[in-house]
N, C-alpha and C. Protein backbone atom coordinates (compact mmCIF):
# COMPACT_ATOMS: atom_id res chain seq x y z
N UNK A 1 -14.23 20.57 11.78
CA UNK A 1 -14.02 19.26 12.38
C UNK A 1 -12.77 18.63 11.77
N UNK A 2 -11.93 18.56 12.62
CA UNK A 2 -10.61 17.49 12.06
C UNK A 2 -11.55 16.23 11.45
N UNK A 3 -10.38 15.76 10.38
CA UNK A 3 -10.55 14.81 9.35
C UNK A 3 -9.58 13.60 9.82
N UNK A 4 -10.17 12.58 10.66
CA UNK A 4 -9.06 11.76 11.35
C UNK A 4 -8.37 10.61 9.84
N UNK A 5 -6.78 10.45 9.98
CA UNK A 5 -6.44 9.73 9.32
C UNK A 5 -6.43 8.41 8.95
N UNK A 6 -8.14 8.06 9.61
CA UNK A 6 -8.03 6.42 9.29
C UNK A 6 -9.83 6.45 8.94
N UNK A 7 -10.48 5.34 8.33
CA UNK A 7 -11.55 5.05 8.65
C UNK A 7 -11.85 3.32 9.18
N UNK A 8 -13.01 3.05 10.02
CA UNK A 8 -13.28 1.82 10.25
C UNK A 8 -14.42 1.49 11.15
N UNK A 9 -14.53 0.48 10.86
CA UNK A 9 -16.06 0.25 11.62
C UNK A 9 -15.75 -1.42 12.03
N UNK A 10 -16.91 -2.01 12.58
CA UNK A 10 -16.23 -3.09 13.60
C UNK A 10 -17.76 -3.98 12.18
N UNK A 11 -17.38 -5.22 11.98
CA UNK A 11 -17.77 -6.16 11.73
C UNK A 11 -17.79 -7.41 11.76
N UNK A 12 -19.43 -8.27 11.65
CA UNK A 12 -19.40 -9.82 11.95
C UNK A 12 -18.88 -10.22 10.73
N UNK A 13 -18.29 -11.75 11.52
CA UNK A 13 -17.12 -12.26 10.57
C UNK A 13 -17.89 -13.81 10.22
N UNK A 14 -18.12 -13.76 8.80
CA UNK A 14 -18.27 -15.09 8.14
C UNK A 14 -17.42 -15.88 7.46
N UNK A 15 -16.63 -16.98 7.79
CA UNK A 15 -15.27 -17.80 6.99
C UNK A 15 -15.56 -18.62 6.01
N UNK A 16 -15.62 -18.70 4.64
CA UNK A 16 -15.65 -19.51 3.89
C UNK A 16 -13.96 -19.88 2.97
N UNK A 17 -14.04 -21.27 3.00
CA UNK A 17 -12.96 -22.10 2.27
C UNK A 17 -13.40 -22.38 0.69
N UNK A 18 -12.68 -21.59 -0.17
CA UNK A 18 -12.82 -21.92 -1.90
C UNK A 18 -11.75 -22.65 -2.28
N UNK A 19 -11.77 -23.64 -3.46
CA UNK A 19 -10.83 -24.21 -3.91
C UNK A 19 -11.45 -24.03 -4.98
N UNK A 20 -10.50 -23.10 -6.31
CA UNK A 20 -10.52 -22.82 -7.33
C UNK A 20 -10.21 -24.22 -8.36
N UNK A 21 -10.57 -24.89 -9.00
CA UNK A 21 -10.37 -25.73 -10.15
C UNK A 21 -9.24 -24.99 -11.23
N UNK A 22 -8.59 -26.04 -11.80
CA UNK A 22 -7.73 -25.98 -13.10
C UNK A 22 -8.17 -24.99 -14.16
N UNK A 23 -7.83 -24.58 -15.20
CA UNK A 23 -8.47 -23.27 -15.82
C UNK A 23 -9.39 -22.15 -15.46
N UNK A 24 -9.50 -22.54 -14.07
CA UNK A 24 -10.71 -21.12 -13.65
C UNK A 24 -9.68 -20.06 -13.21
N UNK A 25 -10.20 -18.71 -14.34
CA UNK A 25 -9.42 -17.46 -13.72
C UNK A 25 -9.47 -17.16 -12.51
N UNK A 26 -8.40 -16.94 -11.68
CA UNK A 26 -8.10 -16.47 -10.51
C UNK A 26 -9.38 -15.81 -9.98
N UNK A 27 -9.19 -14.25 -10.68
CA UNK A 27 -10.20 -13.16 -10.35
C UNK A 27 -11.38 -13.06 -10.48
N UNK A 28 -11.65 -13.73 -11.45
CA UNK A 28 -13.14 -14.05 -11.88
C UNK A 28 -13.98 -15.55 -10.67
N UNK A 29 -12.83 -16.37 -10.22
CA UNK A 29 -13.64 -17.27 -9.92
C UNK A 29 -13.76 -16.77 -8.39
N UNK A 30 -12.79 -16.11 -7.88
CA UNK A 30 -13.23 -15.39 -6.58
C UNK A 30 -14.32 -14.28 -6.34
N UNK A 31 -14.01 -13.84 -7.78
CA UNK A 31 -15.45 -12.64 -7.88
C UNK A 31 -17.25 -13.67 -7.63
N UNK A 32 -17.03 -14.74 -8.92
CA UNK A 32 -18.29 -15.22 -8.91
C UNK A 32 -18.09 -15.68 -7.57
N UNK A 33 -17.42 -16.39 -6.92
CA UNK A 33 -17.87 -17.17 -5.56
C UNK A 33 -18.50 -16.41 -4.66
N UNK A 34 -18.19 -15.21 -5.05
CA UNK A 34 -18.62 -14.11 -3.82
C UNK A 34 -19.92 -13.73 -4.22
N UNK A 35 -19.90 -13.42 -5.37
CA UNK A 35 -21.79 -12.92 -5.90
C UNK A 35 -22.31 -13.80 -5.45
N UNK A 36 -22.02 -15.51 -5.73
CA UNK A 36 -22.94 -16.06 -5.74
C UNK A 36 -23.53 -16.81 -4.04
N UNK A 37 -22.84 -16.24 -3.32
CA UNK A 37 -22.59 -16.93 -1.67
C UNK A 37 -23.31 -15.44 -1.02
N UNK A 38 -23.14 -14.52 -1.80
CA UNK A 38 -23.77 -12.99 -1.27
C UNK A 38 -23.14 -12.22 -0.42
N UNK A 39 -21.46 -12.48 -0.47
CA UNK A 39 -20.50 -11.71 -0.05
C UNK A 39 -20.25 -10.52 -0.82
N UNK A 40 -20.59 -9.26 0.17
CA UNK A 40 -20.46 -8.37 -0.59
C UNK A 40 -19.26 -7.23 -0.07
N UNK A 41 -18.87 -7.33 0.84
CA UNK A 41 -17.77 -7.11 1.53
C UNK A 41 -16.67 -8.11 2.06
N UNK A 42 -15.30 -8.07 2.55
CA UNK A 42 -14.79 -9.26 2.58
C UNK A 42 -13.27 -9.02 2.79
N UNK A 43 -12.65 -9.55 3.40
CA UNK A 43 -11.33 -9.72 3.53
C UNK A 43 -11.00 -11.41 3.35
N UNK A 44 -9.72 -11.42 1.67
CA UNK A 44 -8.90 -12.60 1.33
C UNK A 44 -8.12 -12.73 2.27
N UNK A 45 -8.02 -14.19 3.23
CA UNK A 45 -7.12 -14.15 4.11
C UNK A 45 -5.83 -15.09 3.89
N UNK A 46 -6.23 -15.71 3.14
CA UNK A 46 -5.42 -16.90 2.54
C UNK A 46 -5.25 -17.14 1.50
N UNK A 47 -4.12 -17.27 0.41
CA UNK A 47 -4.26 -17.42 -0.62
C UNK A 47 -3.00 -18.33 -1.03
N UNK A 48 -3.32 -19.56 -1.54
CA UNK A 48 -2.38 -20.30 -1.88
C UNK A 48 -2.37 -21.13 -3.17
N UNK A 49 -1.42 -21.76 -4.20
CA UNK A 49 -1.62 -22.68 -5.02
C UNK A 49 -1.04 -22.59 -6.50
N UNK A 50 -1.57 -22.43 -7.31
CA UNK A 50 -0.59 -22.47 -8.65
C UNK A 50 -1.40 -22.17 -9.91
N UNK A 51 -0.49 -20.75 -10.36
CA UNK A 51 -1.43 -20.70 -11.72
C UNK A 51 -0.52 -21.06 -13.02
N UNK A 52 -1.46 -21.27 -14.06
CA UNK A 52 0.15 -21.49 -15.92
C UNK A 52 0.64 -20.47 -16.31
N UNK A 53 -0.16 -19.25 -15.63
CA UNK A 53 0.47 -17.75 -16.13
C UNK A 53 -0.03 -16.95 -15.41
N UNK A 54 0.36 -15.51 -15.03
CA UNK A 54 -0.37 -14.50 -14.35
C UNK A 54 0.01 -13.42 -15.07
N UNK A 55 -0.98 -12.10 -14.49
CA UNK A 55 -0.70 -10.78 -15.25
C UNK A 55 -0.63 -9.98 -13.66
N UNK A 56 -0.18 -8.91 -13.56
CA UNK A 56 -0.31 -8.26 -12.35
C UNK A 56 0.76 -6.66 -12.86
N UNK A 57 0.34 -6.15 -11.89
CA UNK A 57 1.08 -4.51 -11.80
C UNK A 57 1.98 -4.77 -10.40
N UNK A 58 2.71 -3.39 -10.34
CA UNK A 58 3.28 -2.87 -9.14
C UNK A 58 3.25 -1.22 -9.36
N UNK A 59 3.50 -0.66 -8.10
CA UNK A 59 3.62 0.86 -8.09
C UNK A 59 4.44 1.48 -8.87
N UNK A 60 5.23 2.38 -9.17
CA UNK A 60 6.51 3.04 -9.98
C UNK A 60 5.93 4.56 -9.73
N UNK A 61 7.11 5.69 -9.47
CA UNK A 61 7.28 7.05 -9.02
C UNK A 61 6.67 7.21 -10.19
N UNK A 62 5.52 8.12 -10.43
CA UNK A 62 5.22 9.22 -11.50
C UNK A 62 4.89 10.52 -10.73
N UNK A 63 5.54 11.74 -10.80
CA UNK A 63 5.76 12.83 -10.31
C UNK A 63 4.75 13.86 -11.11
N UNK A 64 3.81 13.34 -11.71
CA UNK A 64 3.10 13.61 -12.75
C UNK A 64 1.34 13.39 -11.81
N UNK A 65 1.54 12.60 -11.16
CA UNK A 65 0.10 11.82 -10.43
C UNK A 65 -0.11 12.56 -9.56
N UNK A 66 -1.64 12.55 -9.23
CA UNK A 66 -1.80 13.29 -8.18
C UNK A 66 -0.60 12.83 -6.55
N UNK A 67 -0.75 11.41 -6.58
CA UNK A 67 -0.78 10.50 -5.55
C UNK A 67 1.23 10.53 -5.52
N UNK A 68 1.61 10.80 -6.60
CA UNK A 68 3.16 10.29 -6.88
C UNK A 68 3.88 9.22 -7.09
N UNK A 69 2.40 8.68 -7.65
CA UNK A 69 2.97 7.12 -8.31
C UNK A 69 1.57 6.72 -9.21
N UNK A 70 1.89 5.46 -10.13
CA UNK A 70 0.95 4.81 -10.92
C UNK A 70 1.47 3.44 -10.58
N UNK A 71 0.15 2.37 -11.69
CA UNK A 71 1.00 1.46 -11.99
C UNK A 71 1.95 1.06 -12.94
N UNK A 72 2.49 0.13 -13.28
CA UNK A 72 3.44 -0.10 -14.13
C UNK A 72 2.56 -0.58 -15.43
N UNK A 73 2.52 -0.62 -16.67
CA UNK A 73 2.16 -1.48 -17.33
C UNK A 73 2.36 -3.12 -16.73
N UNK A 74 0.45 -3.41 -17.71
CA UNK A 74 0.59 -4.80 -17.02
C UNK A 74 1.73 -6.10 -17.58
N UNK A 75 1.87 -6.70 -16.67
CA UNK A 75 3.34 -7.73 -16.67
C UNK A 75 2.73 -9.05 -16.89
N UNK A 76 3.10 -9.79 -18.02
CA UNK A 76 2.42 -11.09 -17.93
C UNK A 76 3.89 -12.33 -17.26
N UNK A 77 3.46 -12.59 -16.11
CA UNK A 77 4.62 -13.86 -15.91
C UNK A 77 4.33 -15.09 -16.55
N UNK A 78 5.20 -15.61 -17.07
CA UNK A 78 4.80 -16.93 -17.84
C UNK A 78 5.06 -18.48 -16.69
N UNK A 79 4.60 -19.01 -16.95
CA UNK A 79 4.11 -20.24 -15.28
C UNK A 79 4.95 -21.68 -16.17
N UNK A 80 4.46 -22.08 -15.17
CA UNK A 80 4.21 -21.95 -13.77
C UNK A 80 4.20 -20.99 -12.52
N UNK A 81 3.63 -20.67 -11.96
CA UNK A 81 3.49 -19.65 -11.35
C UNK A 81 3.42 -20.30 -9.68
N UNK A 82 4.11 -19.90 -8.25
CA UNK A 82 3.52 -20.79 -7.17
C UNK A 82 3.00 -19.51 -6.73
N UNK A 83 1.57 -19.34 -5.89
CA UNK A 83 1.34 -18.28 -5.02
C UNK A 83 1.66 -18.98 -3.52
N UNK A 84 2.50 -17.89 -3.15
CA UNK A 84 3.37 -18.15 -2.23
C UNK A 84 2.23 -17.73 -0.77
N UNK A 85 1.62 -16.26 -1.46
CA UNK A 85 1.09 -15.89 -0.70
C UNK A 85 -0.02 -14.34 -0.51
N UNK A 86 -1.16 -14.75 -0.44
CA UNK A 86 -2.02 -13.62 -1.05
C UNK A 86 -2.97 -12.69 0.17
N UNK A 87 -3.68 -11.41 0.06
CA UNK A 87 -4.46 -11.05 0.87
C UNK A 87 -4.77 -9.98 0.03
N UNK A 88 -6.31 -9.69 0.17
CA UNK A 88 -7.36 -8.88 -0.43
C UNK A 88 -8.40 -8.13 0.10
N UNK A 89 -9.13 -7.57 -0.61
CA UNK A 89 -10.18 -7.20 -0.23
C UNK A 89 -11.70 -7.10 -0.81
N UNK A 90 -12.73 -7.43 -0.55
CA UNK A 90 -13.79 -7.64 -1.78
C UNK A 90 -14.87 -6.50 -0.99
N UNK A 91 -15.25 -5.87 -2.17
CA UNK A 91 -16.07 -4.81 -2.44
C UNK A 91 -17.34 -5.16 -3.41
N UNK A 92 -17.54 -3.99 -3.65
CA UNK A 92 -18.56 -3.48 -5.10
C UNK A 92 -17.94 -1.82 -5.21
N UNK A 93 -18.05 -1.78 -6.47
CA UNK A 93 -17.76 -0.70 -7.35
C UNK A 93 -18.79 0.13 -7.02
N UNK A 94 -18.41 1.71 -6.73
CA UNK A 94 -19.63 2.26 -6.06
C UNK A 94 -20.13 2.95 -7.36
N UNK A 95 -20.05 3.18 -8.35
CA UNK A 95 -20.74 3.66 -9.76
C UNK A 95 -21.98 2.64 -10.04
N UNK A 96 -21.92 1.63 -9.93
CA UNK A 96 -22.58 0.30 -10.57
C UNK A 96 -23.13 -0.80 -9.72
N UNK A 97 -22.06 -0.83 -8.40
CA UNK A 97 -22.50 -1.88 -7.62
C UNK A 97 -21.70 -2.86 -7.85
N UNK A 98 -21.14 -3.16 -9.01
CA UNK A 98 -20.57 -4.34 -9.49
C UNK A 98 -19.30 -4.82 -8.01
N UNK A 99 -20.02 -6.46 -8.27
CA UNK A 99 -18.34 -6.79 -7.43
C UNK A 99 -16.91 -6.84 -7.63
N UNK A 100 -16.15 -6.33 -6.92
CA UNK A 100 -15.06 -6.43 -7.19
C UNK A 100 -13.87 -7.21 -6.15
N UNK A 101 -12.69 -7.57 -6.72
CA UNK A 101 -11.92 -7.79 -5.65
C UNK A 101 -10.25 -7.41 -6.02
N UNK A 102 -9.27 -6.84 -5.23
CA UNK A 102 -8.71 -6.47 -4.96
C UNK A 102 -7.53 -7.02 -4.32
N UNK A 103 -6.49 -7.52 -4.76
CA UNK A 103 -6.19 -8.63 -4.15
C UNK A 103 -4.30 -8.08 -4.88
N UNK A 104 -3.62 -8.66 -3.76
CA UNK A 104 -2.34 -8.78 -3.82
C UNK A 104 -1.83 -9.94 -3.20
N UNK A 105 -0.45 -10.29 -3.96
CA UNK A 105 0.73 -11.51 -3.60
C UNK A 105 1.55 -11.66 -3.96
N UNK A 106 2.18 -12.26 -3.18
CA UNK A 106 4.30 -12.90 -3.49
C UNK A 106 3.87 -14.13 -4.53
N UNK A 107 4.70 -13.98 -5.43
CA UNK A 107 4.53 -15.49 -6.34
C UNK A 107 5.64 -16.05 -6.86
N UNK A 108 6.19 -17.22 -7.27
CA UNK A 108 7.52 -16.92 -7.83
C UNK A 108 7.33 -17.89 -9.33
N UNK A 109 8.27 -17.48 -10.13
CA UNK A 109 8.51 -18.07 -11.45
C UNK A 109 8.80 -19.43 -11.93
N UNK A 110 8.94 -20.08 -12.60
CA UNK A 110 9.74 -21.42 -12.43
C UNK A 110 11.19 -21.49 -11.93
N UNK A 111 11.55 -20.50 -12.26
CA UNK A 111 13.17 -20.58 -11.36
C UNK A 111 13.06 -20.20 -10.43
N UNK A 112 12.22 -20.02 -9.36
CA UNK A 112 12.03 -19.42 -7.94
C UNK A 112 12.05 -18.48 -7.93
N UNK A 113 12.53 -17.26 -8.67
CA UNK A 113 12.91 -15.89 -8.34
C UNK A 113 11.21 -15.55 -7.81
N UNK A 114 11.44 -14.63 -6.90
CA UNK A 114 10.42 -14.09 -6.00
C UNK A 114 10.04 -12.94 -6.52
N UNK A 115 8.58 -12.74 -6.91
CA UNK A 115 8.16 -11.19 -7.58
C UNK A 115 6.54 -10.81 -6.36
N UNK A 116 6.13 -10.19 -6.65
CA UNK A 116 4.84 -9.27 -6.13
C UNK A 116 3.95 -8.35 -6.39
N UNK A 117 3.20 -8.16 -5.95
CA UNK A 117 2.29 -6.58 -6.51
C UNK A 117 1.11 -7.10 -6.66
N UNK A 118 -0.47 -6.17 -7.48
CA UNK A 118 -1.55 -6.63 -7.58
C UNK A 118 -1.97 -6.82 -8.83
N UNK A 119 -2.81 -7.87 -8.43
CA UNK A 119 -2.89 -9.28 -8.92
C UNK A 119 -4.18 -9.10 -10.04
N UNK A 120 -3.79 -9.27 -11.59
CA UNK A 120 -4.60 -8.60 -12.68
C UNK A 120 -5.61 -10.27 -13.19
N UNK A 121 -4.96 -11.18 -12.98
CA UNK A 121 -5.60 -12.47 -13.34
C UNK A 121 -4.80 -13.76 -13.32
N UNK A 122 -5.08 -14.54 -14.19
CA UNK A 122 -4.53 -15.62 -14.64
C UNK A 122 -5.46 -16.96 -14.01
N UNK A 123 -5.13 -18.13 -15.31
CA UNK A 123 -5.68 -19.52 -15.13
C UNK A 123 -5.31 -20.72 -13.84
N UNK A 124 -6.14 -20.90 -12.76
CA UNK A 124 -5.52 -21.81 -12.32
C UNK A 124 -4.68 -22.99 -13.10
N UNK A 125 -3.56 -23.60 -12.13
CA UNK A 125 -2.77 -24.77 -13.05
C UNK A 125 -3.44 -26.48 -12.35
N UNK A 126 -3.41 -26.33 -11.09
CA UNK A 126 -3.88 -27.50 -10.46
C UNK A 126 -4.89 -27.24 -8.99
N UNK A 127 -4.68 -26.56 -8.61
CA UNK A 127 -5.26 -25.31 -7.52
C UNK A 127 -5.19 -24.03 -6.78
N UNK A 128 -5.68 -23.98 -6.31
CA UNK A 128 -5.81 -22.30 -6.07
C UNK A 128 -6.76 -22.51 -4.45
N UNK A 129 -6.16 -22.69 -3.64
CA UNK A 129 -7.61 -22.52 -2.36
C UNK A 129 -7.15 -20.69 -1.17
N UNK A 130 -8.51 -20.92 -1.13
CA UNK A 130 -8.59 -19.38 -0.62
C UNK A 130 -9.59 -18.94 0.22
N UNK A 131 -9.07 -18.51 1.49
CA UNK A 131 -10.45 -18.06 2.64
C UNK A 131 -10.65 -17.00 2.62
N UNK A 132 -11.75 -16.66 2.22
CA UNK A 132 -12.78 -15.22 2.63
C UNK A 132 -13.13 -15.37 3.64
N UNK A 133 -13.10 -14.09 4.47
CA UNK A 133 -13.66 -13.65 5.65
C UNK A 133 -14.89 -12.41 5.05
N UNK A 134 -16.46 -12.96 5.11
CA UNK A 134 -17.27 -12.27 4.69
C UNK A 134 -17.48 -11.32 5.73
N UNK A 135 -17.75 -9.82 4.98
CA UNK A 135 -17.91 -9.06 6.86
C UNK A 135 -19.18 -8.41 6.58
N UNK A 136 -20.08 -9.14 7.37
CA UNK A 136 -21.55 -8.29 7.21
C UNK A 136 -21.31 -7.12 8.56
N UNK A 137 -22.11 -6.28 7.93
CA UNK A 137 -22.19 -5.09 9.24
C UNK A 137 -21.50 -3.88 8.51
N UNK A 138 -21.01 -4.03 7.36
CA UNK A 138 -20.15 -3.10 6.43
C UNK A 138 -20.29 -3.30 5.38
N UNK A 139 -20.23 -1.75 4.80
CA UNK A 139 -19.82 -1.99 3.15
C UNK A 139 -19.09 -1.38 2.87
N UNK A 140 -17.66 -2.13 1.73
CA UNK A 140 -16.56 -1.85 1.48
C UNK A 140 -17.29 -1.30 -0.43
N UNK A 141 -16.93 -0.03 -0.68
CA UNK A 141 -17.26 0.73 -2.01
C UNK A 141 -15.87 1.24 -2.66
N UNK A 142 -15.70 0.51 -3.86
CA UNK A 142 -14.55 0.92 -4.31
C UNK A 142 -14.68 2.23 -5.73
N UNK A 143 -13.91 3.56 -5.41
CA UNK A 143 -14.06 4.14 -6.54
C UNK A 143 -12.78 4.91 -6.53
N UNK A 144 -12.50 6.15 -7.22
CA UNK A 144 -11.13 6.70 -7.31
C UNK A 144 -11.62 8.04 -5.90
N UNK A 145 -10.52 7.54 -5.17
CA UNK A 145 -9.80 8.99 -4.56
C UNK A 145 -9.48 10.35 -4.79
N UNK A 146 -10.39 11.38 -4.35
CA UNK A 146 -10.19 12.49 -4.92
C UNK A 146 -8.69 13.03 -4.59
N UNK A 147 -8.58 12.68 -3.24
CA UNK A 147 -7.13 12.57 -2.56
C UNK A 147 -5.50 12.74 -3.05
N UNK A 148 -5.88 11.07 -3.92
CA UNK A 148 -4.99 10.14 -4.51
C UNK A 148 -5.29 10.25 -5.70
N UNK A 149 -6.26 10.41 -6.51
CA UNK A 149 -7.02 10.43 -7.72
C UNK A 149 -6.24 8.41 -7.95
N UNK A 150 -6.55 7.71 -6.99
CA UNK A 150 -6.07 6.26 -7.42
C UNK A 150 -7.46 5.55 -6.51
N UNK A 151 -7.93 4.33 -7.15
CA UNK A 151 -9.10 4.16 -6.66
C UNK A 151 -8.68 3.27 -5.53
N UNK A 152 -9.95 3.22 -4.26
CA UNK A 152 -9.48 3.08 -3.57
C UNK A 152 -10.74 2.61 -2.15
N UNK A 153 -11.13 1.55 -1.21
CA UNK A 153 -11.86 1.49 -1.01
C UNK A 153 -12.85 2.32 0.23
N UNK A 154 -13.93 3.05 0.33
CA UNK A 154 -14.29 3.65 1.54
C UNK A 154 -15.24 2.58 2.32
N UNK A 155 -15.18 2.94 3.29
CA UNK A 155 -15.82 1.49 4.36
C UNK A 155 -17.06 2.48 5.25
N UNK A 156 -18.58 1.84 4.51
CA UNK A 156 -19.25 2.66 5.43
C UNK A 156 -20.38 1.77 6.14
């Protein structure tokens, strides 16, 4: 049987609006919002607002990887930070169950310069608001790619 190059399945769509508070970590406060609302699958559709610092990766060639790339060591930007602009994905870890989320964005520095890639943490500064699209009818399981050997989510 051919192995088609995509997977997907059709799901109902639930919209919730978060507004993250001042010192609440980015990742963590989108993670708990989701445990605790019982989103267990999910697409970030919106992501806007301001953190005092962030950490995040990007890709870089390693010819060494299964996949032909890693990430970079993590990068701490020092903030003000604006998120210009974000989109994700929320899972559970298929070893454990645990939730996870997955999330990338454009952000820029105090001098504007424009950077990107995915998104390791950091403290809100004044806000942070952000729409999940909960998708019941699916579950998004994140683990490593035998493929890619880079983890990665399957949708079943």
């Amino acid at each position: 049987m051919e192995r088609l190059p995509f997977e997907g399945r059709e799901a109902r769509v639930r919209t919730f609006i978060l507004r993250l508070r001042p010192g609440t970590d980015l990742m963590e406060g989108i993670r708990t919002f989701c445990v605790e609302r019982g989103i267990r699958s999910g697409a970030i559709t919106t992501l806007l607002g301001s953190l005092r610092w962030m950490r995040y990766v990007y890709p870089v060639p390693d010819s060494k990887a299964l996949s032909g790339l890693r990430y970079c060591a993590p990068i701490v930007l020092d903030g003000p930070v604006e998120l210009l602009s974000g989109a994700g994905t929320i899972g559970e870890m298929r070893e454990d169950g645990e939730a996870v989320v997955h999330l990338h964005a454009a952000f820029t520095d105090p001098e504007g310069r424009v950077f990107g890639g995915h998104v390791l943490g950091g403290p809100v500064a004044v806000t942070v608001e952000v729409a999940i699209d909960a998708l019941d009818g699916v579950a998004l399981s994140r683990a490593v790619d035998e493929e890619t050997d880079m983890p990665v989510f399957s949708i079943e």
